[in-house]
Protein backbone atom coordinates (compact mmCIF):
# COMPACT_ATOMS: atom_id res chain seq x y z
CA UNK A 1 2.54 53.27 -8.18
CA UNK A 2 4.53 50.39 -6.32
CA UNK A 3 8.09 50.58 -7.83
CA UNK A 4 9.55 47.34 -8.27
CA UNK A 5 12.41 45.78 -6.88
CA UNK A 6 14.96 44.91 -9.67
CA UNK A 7 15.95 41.70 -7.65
CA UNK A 8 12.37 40.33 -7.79
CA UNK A 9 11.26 37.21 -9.77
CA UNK A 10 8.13 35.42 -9.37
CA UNK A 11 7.36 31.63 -9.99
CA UNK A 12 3.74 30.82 -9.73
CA UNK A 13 1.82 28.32 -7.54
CA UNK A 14 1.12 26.33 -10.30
CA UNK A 15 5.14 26.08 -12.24
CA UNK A 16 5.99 25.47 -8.42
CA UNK A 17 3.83 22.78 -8.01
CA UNK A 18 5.06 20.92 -11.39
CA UNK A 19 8.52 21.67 -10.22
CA UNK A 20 8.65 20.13 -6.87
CA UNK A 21 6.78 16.97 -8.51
CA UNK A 22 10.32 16.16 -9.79
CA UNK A 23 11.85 16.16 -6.14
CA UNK A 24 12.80 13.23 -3.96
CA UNK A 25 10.28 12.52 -1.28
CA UNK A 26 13.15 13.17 1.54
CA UNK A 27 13.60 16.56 0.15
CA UNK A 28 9.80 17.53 -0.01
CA UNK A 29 9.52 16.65 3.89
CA UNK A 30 12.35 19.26 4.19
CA UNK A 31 11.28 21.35 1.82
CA UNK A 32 8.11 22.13 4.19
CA UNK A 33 9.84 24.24 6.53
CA UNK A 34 11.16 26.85 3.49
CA UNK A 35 7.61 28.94 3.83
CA UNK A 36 4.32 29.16 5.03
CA UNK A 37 3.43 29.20 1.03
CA UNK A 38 5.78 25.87 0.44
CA UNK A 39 4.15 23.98 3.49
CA UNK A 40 0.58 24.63 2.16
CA UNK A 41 1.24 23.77 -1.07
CA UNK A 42 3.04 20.20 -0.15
CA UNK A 43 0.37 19.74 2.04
CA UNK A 44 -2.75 20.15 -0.23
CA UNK A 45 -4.88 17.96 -1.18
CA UNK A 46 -4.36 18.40 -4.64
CA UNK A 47 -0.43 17.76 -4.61
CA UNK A 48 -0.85 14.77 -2.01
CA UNK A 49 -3.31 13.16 -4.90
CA UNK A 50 -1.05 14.29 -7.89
CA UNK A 51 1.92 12.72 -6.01
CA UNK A 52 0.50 9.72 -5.35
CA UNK A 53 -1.19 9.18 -8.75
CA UNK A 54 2.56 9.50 -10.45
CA UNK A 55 3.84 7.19 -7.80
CA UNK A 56 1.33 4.44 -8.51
CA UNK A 57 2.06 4.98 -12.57
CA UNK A 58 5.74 4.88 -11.80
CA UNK A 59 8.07 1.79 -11.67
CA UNK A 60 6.79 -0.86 -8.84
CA UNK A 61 8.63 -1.07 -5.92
CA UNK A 62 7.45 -4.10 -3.09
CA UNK A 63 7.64 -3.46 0.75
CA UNK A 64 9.09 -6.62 3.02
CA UNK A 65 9.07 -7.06 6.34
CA UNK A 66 12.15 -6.80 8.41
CA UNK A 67 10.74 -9.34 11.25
CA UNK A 68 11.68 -8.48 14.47
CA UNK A 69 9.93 -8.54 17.60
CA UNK A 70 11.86 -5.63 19.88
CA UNK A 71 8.73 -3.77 20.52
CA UNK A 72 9.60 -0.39 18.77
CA UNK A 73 7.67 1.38 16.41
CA UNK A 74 7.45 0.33 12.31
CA UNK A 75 9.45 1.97 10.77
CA UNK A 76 11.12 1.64 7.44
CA UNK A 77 15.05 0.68 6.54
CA UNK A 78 16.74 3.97 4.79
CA UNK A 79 18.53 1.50 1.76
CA UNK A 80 16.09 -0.41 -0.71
CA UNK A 81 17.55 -3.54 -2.08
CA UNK A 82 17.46 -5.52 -5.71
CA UNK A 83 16.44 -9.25 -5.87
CA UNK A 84 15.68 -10.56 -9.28
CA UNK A 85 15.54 -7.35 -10.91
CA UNK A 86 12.95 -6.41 -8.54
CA UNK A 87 13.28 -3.33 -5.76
CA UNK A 88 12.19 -3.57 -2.36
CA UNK A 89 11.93 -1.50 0.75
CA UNK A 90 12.23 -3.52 4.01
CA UNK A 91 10.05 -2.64 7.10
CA UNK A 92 11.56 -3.02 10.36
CA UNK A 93 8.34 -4.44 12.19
CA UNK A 94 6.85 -8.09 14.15
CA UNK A 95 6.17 -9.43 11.12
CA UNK A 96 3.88 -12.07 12.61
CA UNK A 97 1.11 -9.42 12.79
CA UNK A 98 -1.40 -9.52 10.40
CA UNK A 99 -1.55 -6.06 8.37
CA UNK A 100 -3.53 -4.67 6.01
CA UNK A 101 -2.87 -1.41 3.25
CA UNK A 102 -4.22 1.54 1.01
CA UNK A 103 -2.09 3.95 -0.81
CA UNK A 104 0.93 3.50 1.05
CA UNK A 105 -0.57 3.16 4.54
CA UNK A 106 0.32 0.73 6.69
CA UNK A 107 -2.56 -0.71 9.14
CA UNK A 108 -1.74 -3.29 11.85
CA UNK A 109 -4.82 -3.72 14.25
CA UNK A 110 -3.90 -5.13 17.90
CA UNK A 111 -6.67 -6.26 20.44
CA UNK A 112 -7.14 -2.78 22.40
CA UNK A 113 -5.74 -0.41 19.50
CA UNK A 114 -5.24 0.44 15.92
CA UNK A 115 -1.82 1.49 14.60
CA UNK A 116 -1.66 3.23 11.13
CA UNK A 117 1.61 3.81 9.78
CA UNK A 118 2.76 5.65 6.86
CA UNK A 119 6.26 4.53 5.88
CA UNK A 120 7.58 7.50 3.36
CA UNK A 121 6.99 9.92 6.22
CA UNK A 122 7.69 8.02 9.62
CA UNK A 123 4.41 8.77 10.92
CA UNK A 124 2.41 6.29 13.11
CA UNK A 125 -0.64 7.07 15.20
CA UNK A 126 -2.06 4.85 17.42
CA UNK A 127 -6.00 4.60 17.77
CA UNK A 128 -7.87 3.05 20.97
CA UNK A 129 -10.63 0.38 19.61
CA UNK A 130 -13.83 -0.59 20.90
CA UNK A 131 -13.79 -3.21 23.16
CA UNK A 132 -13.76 -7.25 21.36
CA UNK A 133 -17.07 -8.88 21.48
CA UNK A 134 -15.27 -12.02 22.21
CA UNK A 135 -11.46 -11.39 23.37
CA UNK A 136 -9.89 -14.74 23.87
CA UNK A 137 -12.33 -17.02 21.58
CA UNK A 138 -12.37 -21.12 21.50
CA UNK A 139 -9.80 -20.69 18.50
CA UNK A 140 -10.51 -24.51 17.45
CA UNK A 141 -13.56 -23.49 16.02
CA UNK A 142 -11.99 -21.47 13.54
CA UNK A 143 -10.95 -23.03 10.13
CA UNK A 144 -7.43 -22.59 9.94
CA UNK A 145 -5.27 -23.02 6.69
CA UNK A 146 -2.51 -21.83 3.95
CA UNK A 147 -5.39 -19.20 3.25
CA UNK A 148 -6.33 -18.14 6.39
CA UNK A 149 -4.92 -15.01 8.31
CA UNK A 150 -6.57 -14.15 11.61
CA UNK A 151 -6.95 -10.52 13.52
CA UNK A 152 -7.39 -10.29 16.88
CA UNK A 153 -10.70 -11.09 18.36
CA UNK A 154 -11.31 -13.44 14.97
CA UNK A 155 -13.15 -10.72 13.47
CA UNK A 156 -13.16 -9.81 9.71
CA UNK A 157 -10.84 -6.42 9.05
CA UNK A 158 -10.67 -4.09 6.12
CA UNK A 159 -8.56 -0.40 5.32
CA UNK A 160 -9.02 1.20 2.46
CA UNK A 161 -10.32 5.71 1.36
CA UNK A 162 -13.51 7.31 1.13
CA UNK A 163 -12.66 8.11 -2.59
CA UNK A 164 -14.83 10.77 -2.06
CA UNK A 165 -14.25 12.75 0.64
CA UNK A 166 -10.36 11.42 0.71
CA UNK A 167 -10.95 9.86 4.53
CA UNK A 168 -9.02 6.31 5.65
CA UNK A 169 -11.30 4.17 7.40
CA UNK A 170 -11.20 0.85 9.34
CA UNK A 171 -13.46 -1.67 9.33
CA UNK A 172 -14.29 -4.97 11.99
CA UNK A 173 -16.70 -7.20 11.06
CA UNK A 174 -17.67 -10.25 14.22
CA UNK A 175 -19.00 -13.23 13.17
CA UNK A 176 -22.64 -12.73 14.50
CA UNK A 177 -23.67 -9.20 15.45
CA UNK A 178 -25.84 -7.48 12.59
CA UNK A 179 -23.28 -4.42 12.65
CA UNK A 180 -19.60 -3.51 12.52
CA UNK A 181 -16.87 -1.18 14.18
CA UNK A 182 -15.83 1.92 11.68
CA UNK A 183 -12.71 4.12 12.42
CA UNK A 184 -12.39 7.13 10.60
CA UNK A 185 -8.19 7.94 10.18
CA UNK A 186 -9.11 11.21 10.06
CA UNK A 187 -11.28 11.93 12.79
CA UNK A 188 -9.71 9.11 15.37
CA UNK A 189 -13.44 8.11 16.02
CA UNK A 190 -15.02 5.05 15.88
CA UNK A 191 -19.07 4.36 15.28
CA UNK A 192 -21.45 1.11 14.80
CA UNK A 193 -22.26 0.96 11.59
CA UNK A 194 -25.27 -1.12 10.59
CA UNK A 195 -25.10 -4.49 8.67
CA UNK A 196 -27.53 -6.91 7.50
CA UNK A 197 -27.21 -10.34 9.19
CA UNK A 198 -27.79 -11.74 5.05
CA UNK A 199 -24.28 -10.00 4.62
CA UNK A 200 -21.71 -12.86 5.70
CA UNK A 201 -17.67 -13.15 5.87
CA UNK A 202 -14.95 -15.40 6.35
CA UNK A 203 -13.43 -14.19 9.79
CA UNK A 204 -10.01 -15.72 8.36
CA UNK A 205 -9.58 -14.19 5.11
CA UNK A 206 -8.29 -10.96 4.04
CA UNK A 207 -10.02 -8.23 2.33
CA UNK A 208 -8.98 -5.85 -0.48
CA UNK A 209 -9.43 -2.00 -0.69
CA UNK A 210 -10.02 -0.81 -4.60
CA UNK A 211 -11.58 2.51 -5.61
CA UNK A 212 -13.15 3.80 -2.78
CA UNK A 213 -14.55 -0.08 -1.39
CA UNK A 214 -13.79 -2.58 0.51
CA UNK A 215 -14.22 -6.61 -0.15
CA UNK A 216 -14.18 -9.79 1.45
CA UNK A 217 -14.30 -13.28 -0.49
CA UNK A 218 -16.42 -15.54 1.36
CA UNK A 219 -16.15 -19.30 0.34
CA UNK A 220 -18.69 -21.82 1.81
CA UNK A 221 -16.90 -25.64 2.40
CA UNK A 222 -16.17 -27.64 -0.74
CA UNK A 223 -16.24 -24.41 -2.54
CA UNK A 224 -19.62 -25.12 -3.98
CA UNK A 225 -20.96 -21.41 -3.06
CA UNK A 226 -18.84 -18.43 -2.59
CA UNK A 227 -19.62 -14.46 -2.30
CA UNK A 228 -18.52 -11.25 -2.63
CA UNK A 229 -19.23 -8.66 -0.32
CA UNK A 230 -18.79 -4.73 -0.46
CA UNK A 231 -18.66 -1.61 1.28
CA UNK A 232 -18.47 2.28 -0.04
CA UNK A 233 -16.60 3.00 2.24
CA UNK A 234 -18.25 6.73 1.14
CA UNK A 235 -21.96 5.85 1.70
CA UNK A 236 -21.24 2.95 4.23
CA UNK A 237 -23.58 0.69 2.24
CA UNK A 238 -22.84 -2.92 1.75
CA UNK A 239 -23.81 -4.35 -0.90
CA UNK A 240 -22.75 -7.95 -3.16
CA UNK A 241 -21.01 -8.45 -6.17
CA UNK A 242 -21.08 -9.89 -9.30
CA UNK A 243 -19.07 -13.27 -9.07
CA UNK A 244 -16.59 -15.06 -11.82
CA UNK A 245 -17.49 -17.49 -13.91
CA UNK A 246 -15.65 -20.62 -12.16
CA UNK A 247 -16.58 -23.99 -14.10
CA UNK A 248 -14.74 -25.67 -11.54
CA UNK A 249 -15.70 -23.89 -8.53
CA UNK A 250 -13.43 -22.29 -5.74
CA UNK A 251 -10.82 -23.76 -3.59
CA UNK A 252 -10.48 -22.44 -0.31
CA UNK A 253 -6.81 -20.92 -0.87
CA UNK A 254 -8.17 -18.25 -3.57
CA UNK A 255 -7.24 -14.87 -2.04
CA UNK A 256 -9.26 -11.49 -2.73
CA UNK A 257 -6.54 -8.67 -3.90
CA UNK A 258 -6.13 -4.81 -5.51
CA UNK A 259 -3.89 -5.62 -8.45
CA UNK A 260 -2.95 -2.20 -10.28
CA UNK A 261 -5.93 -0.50 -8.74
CA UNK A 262 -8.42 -3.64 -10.27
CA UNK A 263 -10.15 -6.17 -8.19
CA UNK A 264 -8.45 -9.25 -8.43
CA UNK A 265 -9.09 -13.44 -7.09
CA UNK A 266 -6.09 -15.78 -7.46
CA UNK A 267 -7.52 -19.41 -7.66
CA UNK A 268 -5.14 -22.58 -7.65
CA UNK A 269 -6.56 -25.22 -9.20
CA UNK A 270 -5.42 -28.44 -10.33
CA UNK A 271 -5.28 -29.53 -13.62
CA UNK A 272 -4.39 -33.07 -15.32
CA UNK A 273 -1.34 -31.65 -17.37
CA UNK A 274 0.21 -29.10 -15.12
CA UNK A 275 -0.30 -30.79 -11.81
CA UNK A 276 -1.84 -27.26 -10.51
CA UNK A 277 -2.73 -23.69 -12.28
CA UNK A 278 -2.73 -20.06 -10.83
CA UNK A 279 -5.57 -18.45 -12.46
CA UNK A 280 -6.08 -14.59 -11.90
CA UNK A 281 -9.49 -12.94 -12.57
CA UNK A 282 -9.67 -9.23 -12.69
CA UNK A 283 -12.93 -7.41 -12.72
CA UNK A 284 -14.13 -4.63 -15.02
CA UNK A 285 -15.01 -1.96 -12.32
CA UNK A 286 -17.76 -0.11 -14.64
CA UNK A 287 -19.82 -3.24 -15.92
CA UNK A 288 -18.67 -5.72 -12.53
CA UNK A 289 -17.45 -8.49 -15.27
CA UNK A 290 -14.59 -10.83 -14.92
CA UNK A 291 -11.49 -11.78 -17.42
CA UNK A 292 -9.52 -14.83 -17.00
CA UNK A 293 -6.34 -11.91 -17.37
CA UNK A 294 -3.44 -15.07 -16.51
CA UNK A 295 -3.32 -18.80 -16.21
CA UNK A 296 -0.01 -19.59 -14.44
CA UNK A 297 1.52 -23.26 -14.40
CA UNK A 298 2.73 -23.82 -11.67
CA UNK A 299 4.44 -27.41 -12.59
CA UNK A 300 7.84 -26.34 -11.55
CA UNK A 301 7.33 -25.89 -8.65
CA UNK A 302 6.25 -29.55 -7.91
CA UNK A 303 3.55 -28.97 -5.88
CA UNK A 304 1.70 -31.92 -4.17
CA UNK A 305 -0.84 -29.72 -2.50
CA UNK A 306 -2.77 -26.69 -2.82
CA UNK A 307 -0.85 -23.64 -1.84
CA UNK A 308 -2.17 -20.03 -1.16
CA UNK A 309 -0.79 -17.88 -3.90
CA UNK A 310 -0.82 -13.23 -3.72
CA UNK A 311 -0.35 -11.14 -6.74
CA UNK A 312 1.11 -8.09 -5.37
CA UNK A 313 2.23 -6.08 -8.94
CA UNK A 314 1.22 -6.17 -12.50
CA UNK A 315 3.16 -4.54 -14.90
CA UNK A 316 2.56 -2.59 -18.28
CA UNK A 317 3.71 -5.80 -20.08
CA UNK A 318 1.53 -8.17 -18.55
CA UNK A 319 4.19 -9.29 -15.64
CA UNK A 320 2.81 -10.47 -12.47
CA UNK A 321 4.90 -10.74 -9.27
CA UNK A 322 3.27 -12.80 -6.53
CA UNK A 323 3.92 -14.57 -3.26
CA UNK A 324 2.82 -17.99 -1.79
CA UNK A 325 2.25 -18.93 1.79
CA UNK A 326 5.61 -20.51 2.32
CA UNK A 327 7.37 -17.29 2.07
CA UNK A 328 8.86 -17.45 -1.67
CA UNK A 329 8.41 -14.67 -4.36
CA UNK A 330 7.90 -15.13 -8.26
CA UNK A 331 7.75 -13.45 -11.35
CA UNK A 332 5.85 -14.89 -13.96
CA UNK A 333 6.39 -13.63 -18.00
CA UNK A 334 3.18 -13.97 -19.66
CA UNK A 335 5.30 -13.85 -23.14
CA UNK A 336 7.43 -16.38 -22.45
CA UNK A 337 5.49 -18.19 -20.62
CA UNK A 338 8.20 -18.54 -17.72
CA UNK A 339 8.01 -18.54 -14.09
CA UNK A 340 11.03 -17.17 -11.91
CA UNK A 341 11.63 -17.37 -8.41
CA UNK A 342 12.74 -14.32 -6.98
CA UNK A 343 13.00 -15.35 -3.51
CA UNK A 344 12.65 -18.23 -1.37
CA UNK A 345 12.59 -16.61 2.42
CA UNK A 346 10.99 -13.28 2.21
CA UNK A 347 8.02 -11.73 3.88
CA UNK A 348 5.92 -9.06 1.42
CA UNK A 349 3.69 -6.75 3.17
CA UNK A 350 2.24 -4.70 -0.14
CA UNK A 351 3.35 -2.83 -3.06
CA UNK A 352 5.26 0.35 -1.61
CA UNK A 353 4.17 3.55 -2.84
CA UNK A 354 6.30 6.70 -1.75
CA UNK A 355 3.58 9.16 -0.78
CA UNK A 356 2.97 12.51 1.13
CA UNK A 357 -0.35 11.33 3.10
CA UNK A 358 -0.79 13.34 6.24
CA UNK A 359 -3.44 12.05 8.77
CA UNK A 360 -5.49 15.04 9.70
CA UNK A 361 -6.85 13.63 12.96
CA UNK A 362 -6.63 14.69 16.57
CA UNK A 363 -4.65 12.10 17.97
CA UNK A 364 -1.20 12.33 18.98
CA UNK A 365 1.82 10.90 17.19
CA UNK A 366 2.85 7.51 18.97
CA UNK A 367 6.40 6.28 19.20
CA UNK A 368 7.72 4.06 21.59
CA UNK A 369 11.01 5.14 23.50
CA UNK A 370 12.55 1.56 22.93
CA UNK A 371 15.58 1.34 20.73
CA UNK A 372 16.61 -1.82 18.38
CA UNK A 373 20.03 -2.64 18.46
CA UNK A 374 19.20 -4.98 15.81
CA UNK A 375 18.12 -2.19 13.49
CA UNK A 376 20.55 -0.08 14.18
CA UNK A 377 23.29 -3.20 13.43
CA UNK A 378 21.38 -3.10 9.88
CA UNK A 379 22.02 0.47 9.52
CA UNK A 380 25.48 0.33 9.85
CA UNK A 381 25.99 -2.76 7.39
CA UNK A 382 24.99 -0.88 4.21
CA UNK A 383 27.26 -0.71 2.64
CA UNK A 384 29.56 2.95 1.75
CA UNK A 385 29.43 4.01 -2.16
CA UNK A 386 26.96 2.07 -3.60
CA UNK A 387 26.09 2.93 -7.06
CA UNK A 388 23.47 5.85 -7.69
CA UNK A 389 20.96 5.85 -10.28
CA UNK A 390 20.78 8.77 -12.77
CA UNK A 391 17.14 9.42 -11.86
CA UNK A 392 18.61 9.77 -8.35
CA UNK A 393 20.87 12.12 -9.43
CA UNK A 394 18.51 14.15 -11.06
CA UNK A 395 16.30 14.13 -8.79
CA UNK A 396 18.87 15.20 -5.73
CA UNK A 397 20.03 18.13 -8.38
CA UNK A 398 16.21 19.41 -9.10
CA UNK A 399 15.97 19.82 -5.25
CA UNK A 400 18.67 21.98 -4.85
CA UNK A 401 18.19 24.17 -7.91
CA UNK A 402 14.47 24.92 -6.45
CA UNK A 403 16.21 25.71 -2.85
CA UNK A 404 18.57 28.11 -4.86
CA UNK A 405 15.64 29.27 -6.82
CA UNK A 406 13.78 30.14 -3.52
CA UNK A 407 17.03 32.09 -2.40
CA UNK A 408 16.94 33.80 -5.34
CA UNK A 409 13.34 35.04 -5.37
CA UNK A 410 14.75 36.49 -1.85
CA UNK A 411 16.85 38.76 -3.49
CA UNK A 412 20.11 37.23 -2.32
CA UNK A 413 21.20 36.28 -6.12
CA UNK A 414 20.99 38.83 -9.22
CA UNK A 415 18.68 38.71 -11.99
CA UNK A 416 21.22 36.81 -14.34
CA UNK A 417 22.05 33.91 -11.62
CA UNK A 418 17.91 33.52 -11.30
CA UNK A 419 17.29 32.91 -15.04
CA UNK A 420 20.47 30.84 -14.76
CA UNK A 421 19.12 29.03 -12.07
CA UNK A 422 15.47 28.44 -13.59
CA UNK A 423 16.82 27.97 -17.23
CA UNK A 424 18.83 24.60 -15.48
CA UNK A 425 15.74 24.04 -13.52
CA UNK A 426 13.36 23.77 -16.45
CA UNK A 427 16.11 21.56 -18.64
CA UNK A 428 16.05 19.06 -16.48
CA UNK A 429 12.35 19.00 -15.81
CA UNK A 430 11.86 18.94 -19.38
CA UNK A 431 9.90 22.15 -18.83
């Protein structure tokens, strides 16, 4: 019989899994390079899900752009900042390009490539696309508007995960062909993919990824008819859906979202009391019905036009945060009924999810060798000793007591320290 070594203490794959749920993202990258066991773990499938799930459930935190033009890679600011009680994290990127995103992922499609970035880890990978049906179009023939956002070629773009398989894909949908361009993350490849010429889209309008699908809100002139069209992104079917009840119709500046994992349209519309209305439908994704969930004056404001308005985050209590095409930010309190303005010059590329998503593909990692003296100006102008949250605290604390935890399984520490060691652990943990 094996005798055993009276320095030995085991944790199993599953306590060590609950345990490093509790650790800072930054630590969980380093934590890869501790063991062969540690690295597989962190990067299973299972963790990267249960991570993300308790990221989305957790407190909502926006992503901004930090325009500038340099030329170097995306790549995100290492401070997050408060405005209005809300946090963000800034991304130092052009932020003139249109973008698109899905669980944390960054996309920002260019004429001859396809860069997807994901901004908790610093990766970016670059894919080569097909070539444009149509590179340098007669761009007067294309509708243009507070609504509209525009990819290259004009063609209709989507991003969002084969909920099934767990693959990122990329769509581009032209104006005329009867199929579409689809880039699998995962496998860097790109294939036609058949669609039926009854299946239409506005070339100018973005699309939203929700559940394992991606839509596009078509809306024909006068917004007498308008569609919604699909696309399992797991069976590569297209299909329509089941439209809102609008008694008034749509206006052109109604934008398609994902609002808290839910299908969401957010329709302006004027109204003889409040000068103009935000209403938000969200639809049921079992039965494909639609609530009225919000109806948003927007009096304040003092609108004489139609603007283009973005839910980006709803909370627990019914709080929406969206952003209009002019660059401001608001907070609306459904139980108040008040409407705040966060911000009045800021850029919001999506909700910002800290995640552990690695891109199992072939390609290689891109990164430019261009430095931004601009960014690194930023860097240096946060400021020394601001105040740290208890959470962060923790959190820094939990990742340290595993590292000493992992010594101590070596056999560098006695018996006593380990239980000492794991008894902390598991306080803090709530274990």
């Amino acid at each position: 019989m094996e005798e055993e070594t009276p320095n030995s203490m085991y944790i199993t794959a599953d306590v060590l899994e609950d345990l490093l749920l509790k650790v800072p993202l930054k630590s969980l990258c380093r934590f890869k390079s501790v063991s062969k066991e540690w690295k597989s773990i962190l990067e299973s499938k299972r963790f990267v899900e249960r991570h993300l799930s308790l990221a989305k459930a957790s407190r909502k935190i926006l992503l901004a752009a930090y325009h500038c033009n340099c030329g170097v890679s995306p790549s995100l600011l290492p401070e997050s900042r408060f405005e209005g009680g809300e946090e963000f994290f800034s991304l130092h990127c052009d932020a003139t390009r249109p973008s698109m995103n899905c669980d944390g992922l960054v996309c920002f499609p260019e004429a001859e490539w396809v860069d997807v970035l994901n901004p908790s880890t610093g990766q970016l990978w670059r894919f080569n696309s097909p070539s444009l049906l149509n590179p340098r179009p007669n761009s007067t023939t294309f509708p243009t508007g507070s609504w509209s956002t525009y990819f290259p070629g004009y063609c209709a773009m989507g991003f969002g995960k084969d909920s099934v398989k767990g693959s990122y894909k990329v769509v581009r949908i032209f104006g005329a062909p009867n199929y579409c361009d689809i880039l699998d993350v995962n496998t860097g490849e790109w294939r036609k993919l058949w669609k039926p010429r009854r299946f239409k889209v506005d070339v100018g309008r973005k699309s939203a990824s929700v559940n394992g699908s991606i839509y596009w809100l078509r809306i024909r002139p006068h917004g007498s008819i308008y569609t919604i069209l699909a696309l399992d992104l797991h069976t590569e079917e297209f299909r329509d859906v089941q439209r809102p009840p609008l008694p008034k119709g749509i206006m052109s500046e109604a934008q398609i979202v994902n609002i808290g994992d839910r299908l969401a349209i957010a329709i302006p519309e004027s109204h003889p009391v409040h000068q103009y209305v935000l209403n938000i439908w969200i639809m049921d994704a079992q039965e494909e019905t639609w609530t009225n969930s919000h109806s948003i004056s927007l009096a304040s404001l003092g609108m004489v036009e139609s603007r283009s308005f973005t839910p980006v985050t709803l909370s627990k209590h019914g709080n929406v945060v969206f952003y209009d095409d002019k660059m401001c930010l608001f907070k609306y309190y459904p139980h108040t009924d008040q409407l705040q303005i966060l911000s009045k010059d800021i850029c919001i590329i999506s909700p910002y999810l800290q995640n552990l998503v690695l891109l199992q593909t072939q390609q290689v990692e891109f990164k430019t060798g261009i430095t931004c003296i601009r960014r690194e100006t930023e860097i240096t102008d946060v400021v020394v000793g601001q105040s740290t949250s208890v959470d962060e605290i923790l959190s820094e604390g939990i990742a340290k007591l595993i590292l000493l935890c992992c010594l101590a399984r070596s056999g560098y520490c006695g018996n006593v320290v380990k239980i000492a060691f794991l008894m902390k652990l598991c306080s803090i943990t709530g274990f």
